[in-house]
C-alpha atoms as a PDB file:
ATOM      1  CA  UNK A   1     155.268  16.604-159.147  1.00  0.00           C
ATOM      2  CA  UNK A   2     155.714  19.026-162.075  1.00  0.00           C
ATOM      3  CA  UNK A   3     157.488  22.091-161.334  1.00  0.00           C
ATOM      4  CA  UNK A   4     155.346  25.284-160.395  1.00  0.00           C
ATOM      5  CA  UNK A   5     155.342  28.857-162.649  1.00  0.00           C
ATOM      6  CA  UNK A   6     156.142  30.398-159.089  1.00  0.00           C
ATOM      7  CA  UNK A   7     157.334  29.691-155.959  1.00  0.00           C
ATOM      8  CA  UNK A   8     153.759  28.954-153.993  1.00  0.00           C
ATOM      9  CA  UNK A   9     151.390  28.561-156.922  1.00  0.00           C
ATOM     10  CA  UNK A  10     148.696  26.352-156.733  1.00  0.00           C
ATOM     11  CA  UNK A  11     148.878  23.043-157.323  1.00  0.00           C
ATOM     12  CA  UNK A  12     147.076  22.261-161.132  1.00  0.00           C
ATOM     13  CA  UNK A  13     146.403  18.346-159.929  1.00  0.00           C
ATOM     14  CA  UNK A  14     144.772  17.342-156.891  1.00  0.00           C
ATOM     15  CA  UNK A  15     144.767  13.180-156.208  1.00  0.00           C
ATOM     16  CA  UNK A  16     145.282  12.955-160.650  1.00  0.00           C
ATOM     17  CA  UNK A  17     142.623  15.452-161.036  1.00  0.00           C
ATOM     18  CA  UNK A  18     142.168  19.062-162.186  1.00  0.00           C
ATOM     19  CA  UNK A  19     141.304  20.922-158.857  1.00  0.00           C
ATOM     20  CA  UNK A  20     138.119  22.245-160.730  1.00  0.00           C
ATOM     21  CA  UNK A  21     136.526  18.440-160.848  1.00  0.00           C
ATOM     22  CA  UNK A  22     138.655  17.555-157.435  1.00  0.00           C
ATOM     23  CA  UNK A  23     137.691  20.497-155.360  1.00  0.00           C
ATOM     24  CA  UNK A  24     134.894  22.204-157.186  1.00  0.00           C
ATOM     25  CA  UNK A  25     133.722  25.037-154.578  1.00  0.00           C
ATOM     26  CA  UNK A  26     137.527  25.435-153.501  1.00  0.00           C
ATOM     27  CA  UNK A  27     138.224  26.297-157.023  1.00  0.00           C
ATOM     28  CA  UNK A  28     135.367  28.334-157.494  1.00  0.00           C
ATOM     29  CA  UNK A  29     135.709  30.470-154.627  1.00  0.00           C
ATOM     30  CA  UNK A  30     139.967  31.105-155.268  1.00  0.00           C
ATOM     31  CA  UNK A  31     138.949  31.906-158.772  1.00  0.00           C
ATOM     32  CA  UNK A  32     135.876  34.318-157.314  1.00  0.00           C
ATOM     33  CA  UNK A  33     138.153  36.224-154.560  1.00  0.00           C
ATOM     34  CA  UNK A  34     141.120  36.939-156.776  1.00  0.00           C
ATOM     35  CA  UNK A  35     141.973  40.664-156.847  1.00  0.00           C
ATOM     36  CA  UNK A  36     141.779  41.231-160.980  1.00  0.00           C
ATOM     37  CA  UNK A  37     142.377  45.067-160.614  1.00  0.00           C
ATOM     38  CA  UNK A  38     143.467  47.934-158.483  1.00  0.00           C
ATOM     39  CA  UNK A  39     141.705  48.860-155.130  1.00  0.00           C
ATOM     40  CA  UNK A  40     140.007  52.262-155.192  1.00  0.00           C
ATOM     41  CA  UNK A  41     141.290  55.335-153.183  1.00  0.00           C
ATOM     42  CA  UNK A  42     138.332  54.175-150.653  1.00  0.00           C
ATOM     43  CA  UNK A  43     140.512  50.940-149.834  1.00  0.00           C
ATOM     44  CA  UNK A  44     143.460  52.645-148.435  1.00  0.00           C
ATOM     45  CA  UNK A  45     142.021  53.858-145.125  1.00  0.00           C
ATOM     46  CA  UNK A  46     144.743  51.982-142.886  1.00  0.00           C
ATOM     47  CA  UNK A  47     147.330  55.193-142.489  1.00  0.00           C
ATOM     48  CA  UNK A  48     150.936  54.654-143.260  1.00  0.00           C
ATOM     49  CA  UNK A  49     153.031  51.465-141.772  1.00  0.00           C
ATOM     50  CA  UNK A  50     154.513  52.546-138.723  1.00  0.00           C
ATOM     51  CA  UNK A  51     158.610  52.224-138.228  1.00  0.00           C
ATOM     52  CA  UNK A  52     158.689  50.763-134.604  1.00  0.00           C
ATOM     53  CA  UNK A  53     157.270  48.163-132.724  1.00  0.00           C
ATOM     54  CA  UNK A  54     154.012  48.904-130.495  1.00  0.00           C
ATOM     55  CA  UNK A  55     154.881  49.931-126.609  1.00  0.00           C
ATOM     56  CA  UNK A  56     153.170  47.181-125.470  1.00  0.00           C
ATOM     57  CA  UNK A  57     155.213  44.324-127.581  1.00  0.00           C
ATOM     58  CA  UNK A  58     158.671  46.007-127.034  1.00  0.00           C
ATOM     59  CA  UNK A  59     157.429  44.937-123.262  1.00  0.00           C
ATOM     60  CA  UNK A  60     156.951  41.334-124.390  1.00  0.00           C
ATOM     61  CA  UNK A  61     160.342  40.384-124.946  1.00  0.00           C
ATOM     62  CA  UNK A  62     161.716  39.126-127.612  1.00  0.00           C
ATOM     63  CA  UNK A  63     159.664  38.243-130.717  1.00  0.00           C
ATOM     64  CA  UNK A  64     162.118  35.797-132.438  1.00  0.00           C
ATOM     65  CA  UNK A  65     161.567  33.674-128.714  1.00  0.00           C
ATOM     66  CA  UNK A  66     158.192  34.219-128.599  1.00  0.00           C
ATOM     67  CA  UNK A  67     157.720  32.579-132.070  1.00  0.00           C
ATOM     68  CA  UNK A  68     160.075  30.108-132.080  1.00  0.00           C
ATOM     69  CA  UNK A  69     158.686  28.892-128.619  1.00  0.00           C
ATOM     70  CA  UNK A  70     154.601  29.482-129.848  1.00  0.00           C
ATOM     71  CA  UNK A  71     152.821  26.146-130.198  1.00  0.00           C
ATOM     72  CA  UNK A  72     148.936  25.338-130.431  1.00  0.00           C
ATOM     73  CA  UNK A  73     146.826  23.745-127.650  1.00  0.00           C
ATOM     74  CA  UNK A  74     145.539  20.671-127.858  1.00  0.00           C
ATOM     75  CA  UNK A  75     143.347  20.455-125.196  1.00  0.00           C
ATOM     76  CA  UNK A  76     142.671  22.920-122.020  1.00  0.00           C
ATOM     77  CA  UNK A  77     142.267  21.856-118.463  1.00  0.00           C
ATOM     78  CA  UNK A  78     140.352  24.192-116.029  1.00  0.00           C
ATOM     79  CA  UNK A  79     141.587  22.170-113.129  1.00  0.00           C
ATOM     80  CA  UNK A  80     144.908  24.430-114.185  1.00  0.00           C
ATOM     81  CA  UNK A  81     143.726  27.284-114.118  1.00  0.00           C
ATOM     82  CA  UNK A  82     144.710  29.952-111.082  1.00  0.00           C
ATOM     83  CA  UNK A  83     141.577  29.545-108.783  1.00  0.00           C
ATOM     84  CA  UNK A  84     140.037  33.119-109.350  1.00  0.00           C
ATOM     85  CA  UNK A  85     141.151  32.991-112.805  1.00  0.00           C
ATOM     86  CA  UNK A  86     143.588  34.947-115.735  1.00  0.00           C
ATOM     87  CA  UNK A  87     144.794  37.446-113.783  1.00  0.00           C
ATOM     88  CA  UNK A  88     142.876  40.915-114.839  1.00  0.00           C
ATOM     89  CA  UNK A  89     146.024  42.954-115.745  1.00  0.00           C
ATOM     90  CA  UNK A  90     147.271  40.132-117.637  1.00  0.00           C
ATOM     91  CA  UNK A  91     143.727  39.599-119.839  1.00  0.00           C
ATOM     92  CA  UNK A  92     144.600  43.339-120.480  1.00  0.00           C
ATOM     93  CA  UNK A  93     147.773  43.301-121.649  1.00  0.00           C
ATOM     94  CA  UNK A  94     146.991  40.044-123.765  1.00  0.00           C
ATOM     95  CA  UNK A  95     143.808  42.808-125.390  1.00  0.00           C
ATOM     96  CA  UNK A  96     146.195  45.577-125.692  1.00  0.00           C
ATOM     97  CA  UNK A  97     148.701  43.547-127.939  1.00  0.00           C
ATOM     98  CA  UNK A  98     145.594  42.320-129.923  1.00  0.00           C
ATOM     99  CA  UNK A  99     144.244  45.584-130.452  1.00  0.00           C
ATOM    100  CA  UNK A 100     148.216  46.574-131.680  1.00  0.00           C
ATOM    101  CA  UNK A 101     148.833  43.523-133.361  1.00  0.00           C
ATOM    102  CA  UNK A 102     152.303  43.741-134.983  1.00  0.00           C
ATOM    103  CA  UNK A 103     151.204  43.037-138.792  1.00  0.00           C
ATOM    104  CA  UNK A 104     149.957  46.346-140.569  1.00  0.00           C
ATOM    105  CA  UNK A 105     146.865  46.441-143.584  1.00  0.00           C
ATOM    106  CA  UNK A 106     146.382  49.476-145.684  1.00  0.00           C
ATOM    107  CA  UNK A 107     142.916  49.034-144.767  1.00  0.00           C
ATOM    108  CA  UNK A 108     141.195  50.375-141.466  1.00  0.00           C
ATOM    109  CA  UNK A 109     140.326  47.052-139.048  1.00  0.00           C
ATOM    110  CA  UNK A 110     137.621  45.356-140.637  1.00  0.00           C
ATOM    111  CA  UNK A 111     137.446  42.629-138.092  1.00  0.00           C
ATOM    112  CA  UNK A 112     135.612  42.497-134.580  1.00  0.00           C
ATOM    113  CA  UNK A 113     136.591  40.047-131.624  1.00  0.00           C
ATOM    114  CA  UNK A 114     134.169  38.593-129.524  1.00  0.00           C
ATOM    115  CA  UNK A 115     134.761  37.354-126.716  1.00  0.00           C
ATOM    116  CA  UNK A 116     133.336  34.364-124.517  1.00  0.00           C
ATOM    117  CA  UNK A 117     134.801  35.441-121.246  1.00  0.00           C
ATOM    118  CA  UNK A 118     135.039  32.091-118.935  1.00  0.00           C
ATOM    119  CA  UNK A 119     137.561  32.486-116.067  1.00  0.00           C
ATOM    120  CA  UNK A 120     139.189  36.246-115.842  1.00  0.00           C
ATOM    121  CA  UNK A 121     139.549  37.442-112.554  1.00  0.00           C
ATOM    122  CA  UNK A 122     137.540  40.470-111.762  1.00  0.00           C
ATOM    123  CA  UNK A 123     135.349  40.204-114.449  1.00  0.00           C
ATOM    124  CA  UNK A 124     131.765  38.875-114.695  1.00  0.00           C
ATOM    125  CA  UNK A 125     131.478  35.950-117.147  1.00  0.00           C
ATOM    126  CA  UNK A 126     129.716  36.989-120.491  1.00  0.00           C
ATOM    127  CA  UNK A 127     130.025  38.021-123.669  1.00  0.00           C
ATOM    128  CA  UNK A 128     132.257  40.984-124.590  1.00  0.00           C
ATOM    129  CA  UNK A 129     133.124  43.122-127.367  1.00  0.00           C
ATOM    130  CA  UNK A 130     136.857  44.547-128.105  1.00  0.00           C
ATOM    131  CA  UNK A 131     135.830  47.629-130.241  1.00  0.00           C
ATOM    132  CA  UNK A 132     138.735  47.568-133.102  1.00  0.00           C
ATOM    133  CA  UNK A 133     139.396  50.568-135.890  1.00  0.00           C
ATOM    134  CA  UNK A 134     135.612  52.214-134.625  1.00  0.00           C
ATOM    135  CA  UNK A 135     133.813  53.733-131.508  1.00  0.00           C
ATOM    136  CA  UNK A 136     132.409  50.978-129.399  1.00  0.00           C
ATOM    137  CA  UNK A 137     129.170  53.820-129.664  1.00  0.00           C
ATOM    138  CA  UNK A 138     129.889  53.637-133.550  1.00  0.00           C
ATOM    139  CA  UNK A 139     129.953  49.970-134.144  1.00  0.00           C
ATOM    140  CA  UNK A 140     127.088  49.930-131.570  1.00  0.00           C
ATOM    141  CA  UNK A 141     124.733  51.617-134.791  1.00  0.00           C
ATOM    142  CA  UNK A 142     126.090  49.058-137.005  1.00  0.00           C
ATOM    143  CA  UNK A 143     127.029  45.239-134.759  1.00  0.00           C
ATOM    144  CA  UNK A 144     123.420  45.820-132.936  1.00  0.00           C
ATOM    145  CA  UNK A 145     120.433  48.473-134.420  1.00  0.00           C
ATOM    146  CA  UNK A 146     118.527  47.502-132.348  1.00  0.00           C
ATOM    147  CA  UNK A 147     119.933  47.607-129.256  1.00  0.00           C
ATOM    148  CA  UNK A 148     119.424  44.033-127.926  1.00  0.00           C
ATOM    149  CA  UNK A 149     122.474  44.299-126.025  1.00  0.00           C
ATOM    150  CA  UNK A 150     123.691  45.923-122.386  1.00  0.00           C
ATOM    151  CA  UNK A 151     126.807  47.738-124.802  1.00  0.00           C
ATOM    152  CA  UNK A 152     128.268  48.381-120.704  1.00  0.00           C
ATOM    153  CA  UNK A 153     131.782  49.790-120.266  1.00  0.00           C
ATOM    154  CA  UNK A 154     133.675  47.586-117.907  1.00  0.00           C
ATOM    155  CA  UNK A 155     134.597  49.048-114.792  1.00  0.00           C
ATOM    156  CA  UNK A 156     138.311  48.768-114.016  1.00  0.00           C
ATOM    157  CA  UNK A 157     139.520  48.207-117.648  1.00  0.00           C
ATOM    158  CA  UNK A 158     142.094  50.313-118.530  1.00  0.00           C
ATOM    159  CA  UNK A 159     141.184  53.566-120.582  1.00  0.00           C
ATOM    160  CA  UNK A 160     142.890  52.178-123.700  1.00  0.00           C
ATOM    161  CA  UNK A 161     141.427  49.083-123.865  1.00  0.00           C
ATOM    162  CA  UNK A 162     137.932  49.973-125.141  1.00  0.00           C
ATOM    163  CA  UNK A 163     135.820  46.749-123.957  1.00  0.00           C
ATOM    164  CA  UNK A 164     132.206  46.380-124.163  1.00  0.00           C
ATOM    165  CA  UNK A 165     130.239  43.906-122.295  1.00  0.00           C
ATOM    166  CA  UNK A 166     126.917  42.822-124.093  1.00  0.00           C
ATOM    167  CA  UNK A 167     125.491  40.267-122.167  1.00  0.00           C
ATOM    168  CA  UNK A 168     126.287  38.862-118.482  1.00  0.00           C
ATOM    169  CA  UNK A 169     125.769  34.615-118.383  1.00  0.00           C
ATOM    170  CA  UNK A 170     127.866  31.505-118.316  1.00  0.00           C
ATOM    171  CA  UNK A 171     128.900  31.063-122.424  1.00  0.00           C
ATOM    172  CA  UNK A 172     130.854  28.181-121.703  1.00  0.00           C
ATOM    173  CA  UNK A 173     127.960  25.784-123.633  1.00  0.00           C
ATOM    174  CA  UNK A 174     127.455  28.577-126.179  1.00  0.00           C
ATOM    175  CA  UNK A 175     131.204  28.945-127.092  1.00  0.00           C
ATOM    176  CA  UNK A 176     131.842  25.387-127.060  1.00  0.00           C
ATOM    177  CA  UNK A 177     128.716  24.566-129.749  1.00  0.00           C
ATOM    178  CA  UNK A 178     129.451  27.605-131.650  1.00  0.00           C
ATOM    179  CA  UNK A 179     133.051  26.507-132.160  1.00  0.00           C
ATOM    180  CA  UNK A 180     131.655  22.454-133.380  1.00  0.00           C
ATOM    181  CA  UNK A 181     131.214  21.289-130.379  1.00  0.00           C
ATOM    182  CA  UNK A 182     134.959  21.604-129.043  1.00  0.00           C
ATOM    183  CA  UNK A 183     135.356  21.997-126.045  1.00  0.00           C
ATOM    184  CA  UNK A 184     138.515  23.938-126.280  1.00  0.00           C
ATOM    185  CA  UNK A 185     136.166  26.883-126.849  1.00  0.00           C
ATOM    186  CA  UNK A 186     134.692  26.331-123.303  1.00  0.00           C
ATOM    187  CA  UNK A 187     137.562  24.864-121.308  1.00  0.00           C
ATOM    188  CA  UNK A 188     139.685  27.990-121.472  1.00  0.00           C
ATOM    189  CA  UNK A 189     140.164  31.300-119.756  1.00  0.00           C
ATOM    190  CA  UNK A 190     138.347  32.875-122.728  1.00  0.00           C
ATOM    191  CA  UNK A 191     137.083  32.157-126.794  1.00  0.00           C
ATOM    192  CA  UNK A 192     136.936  34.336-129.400  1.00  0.00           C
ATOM    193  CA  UNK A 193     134.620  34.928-132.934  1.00  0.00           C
ATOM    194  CA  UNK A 194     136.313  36.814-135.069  1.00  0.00           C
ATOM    195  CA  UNK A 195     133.389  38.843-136.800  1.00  0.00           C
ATOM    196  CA  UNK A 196     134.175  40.783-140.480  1.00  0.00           C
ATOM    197  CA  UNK A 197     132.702  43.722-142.436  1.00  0.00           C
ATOM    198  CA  UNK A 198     131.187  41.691-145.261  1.00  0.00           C
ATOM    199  CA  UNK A 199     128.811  42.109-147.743  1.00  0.00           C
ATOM    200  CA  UNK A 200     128.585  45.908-147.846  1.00  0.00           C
ATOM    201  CA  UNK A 201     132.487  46.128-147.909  1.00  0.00           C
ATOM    202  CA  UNK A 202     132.705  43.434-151.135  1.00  0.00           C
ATOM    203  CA  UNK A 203     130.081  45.616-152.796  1.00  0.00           C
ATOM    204  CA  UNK A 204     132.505  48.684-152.131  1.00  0.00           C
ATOM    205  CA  UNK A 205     135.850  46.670-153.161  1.00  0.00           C
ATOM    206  CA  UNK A 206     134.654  43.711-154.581  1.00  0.00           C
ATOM    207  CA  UNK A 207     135.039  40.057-154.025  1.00  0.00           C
ATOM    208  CA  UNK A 208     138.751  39.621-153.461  1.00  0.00           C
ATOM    209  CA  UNK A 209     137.660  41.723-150.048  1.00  0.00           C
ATOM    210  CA  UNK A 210     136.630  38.234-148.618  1.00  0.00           C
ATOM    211  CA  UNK A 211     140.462  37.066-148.309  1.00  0.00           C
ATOM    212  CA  UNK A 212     141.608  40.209-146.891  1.00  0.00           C
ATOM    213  CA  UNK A 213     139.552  39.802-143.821  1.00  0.00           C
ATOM    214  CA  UNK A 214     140.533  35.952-143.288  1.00  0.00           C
ATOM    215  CA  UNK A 215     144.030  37.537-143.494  1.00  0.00           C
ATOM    216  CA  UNK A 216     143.455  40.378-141.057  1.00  0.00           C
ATOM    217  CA  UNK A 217     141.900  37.775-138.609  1.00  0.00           C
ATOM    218  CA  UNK A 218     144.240  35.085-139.273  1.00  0.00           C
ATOM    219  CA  UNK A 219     146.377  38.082-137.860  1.00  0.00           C
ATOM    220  CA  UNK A 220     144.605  38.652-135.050  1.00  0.00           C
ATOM    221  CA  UNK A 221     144.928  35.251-134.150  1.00  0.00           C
ATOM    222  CA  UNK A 222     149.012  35.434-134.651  1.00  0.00           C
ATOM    223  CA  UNK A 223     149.283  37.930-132.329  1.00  0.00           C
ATOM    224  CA  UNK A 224     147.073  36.036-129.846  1.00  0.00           C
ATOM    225  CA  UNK A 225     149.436  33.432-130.062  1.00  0.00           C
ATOM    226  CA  UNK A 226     152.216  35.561-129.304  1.00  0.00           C
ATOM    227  CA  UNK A 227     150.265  37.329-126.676  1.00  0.00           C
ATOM    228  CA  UNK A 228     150.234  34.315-124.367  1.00  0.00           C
ATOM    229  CA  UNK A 229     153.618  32.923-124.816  1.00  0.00           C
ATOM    230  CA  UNK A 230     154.317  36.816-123.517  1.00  0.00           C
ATOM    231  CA  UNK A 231     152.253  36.062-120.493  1.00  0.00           C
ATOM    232  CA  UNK A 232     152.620  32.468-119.816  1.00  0.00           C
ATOM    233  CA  UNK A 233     154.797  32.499-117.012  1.00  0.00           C
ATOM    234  CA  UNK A 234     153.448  34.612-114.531  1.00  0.00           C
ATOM    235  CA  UNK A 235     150.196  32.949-115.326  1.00  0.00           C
ATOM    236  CA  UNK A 236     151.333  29.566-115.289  1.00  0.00           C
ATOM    237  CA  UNK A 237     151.073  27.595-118.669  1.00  0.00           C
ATOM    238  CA  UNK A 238     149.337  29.586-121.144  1.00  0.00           C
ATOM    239  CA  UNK A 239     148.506  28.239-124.566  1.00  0.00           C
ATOM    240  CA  UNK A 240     146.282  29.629-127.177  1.00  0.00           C
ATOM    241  CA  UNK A 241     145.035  27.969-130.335  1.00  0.00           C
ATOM    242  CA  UNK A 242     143.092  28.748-133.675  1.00  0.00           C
ATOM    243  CA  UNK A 243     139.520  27.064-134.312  1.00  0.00           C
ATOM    244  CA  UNK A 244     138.675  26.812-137.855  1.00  0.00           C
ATOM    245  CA  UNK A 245     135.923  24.470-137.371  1.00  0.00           C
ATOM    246  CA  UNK A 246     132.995  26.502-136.679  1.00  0.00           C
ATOM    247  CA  UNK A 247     129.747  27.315-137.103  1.00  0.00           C
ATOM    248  CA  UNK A 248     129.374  30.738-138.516  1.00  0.00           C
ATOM    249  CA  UNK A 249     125.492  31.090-139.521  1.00  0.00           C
ATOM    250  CA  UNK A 250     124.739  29.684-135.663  1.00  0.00           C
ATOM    251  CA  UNK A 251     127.204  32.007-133.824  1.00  0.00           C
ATOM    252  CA  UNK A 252     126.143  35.331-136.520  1.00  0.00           C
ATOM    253  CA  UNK A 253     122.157  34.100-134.879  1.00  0.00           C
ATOM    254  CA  UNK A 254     123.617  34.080-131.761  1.00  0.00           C
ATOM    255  CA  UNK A 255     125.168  37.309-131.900  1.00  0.00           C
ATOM    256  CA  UNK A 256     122.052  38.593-133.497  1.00  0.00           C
ATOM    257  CA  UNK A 257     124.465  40.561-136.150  1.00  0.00           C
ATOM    258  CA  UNK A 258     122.920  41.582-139.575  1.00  0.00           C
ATOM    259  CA  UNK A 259     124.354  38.811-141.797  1.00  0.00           C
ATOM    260  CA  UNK A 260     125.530  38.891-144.356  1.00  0.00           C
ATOM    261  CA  UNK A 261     126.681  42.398-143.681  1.00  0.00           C
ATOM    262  CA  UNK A 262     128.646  40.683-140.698  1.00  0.00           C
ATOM    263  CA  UNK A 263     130.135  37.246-141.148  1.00  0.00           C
ATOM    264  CA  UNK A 264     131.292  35.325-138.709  1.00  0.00           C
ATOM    265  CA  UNK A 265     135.239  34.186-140.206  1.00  0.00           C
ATOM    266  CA  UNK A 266     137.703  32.700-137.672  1.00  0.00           C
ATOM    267  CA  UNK A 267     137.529  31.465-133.800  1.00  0.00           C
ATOM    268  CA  UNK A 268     140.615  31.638-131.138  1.00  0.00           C
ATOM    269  CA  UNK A 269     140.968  30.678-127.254  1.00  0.00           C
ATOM    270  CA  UNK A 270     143.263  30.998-124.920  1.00  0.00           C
ATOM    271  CA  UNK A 271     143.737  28.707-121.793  1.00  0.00           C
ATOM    272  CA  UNK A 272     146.096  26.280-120.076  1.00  0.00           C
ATOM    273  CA  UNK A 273     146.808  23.263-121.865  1.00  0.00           C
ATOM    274  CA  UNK A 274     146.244  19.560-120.688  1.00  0.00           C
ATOM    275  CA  UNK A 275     149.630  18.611-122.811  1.00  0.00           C
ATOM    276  CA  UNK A 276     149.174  15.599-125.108  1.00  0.00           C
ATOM    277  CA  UNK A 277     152.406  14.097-124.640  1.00  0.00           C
ATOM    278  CA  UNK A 278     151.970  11.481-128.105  1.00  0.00           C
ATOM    279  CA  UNK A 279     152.175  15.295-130.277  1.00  0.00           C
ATOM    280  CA  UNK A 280     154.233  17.565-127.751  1.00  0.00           C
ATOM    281  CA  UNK A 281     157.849  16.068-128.504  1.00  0.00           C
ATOM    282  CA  UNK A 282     159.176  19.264-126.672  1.00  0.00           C
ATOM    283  CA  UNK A 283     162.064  19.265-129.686  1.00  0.00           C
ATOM    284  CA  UNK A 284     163.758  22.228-130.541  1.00  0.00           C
ATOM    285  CA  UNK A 285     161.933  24.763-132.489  1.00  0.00           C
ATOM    286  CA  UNK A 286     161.626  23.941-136.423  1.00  0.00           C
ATOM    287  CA  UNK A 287     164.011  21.187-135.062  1.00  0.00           C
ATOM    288  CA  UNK A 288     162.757  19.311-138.562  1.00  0.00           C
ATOM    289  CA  UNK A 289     164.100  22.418-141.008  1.00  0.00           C
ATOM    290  CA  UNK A 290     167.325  20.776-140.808  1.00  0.00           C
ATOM    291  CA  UNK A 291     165.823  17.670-142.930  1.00  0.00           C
ATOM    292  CA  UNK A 292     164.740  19.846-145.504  1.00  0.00           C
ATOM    293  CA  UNK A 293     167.399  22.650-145.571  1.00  0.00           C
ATOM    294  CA  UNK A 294     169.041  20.948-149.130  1.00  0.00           C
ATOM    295  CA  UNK A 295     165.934  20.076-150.253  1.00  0.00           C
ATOM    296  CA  UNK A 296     163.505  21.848-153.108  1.00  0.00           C
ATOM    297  CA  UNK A 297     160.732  22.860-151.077  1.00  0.00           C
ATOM    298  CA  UNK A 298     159.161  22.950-154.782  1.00  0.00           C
ATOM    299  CA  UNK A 299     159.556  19.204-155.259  1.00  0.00           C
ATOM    300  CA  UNK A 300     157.944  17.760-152.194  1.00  0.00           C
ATOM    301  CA  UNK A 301     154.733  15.928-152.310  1.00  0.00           C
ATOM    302  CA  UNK A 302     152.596  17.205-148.551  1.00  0.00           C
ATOM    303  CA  UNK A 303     150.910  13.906-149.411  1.00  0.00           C
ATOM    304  CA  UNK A 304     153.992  11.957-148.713  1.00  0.00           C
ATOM    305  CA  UNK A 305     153.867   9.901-151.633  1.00  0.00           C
END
């Protein structure tokens, strides 16, 4: 394999062919999103970085454990799960640490979670909004006009966790077909859509705006990851994973949102794992680096040829 311009750059043959004739739409849309000049004054709405860790993950422990130790879920089992549940305070704290996620954007958060509440103790199964960056009352004028949902605070959540139920009702079949028909999405304490400012914003900043959002809620996700390693032992075996297999136009109908002003861009859930013992080696973390440490990370083929 011929050696890159830069450390990361995109591969120029795919399988001995251009990735324009190998990957046609890939190519198109990585040639459409890429930022070609500077963001306006209007992008940089985020506030400055901040210097110190969030409250809430200085409680977590240590963050070097947390992601050394992070893995993704295979598959959930129910029959694992504490009989009335994720306990409340702990579904709280996992909120609170999404709603501070470590990572910082110069933009304000652009991204909504929804969530497909299954087994949290305390709280009526449904579908729930974690207001982000916004007003639950604001977002309320812009996620649903015309107020086709309950928009009820929740009693007992905590005053800094502003959550939003829309709609009482088992989700579990709604989650699981929204998210391809996995049923990791309805197996678990709770599922996630990850829902994104879109059209409107890349009028306003233009298309390279569509990666920025997959990165905030890639983020998002990260920090749900981290969330339940945090958590996992006083709630048993906690695993989260990422979906990226989804269907977006279903779950935006579902949701009734106005698409393509809304766009429906990532899916999480959280839950305790039926361990596949043929993939979960329990190894060291990155026990494999070691393999690779005097090796050009430039020079070797993912394909394994």
């Amino acid at each position: 394999m011929p050696d890159p311009v830069v450390h990361g750059a995109p591969v120029d043959v795919y399988y001995g062919k251009s990735e324009e004739n190998a990957r046609p739409i890939i190519s198109a849309a990585r040639s459409a999103s890429r930022r070609s000049e500077q963001p306006t004054n209007a992008f940089w709405s985020g506030g400055p970085p901040t210097r110190d860790l969030p409250p809430t993950w200085v409680e977590a422990g240590s963050l070097r454990h947390l992601i050394h130790t992070r893995r993704s879920a295979q598959n959930y089992s129910p029959d694992k799960a504490p009989k009335a549940g994720l306990p409340g305070h702990l579904f709280y704290d996992i909120l609170r640490r999404v709603l501070n996620q470590p990572a910082w954007f110069p933009w304000r958060p652009a991204v909504q979670p929804f969530l497909f509440v299954h087994r949290i103790a305390g709280l009526e199964r449904g579908l729930y909004l974690l207001c982000r960056g916004r007003s639950c009352d604001e977002l309320r004028r812009d996620v649903d006009p015309t107020r086709q949902f309950l928009w009820q605070q929740v009693p007992g959540a905590p005053l800094d966790v502003p959550l939003v139920l829309l709609r009482t009702g088992d989700f579990r079949e709604e989650a699981r077909l929204g998210s391809c028909v996995q049923d990791i999405a309805s197996d678990s304490a709770f599922a996630v859509a990850f829902l994104a400012e879109h059209l409107p914003a890349m009028k306003l900043h233009g298309a390279w705006w569509y990666r920025r959002v997959h990165w905030e809620a890639c983020a998002l996700g990260g920090a749900l990851y981290l969330a339940a390693g945090a958590a996992k032992e006083e709630a048993g075996m906690l695993q989260s994973t990422g979906i990226g297999c989804f269907f977006a136009p279903w779950v935006q109908a579902l949701l009734k949102v106005d698409a393509p002003n809304w766009a429906d861009v990532y899916h999480f859930t959280l839950g305790w794992p039926d361990e596949d013992r043929r993939v979960d080696v329990k190894q060291p973390p990155y026990h494999h680096v070691d393999e690779m440490r005097n090796r050009n990370r430039d020079h070797v083929d993912s394909r394994g040829q």
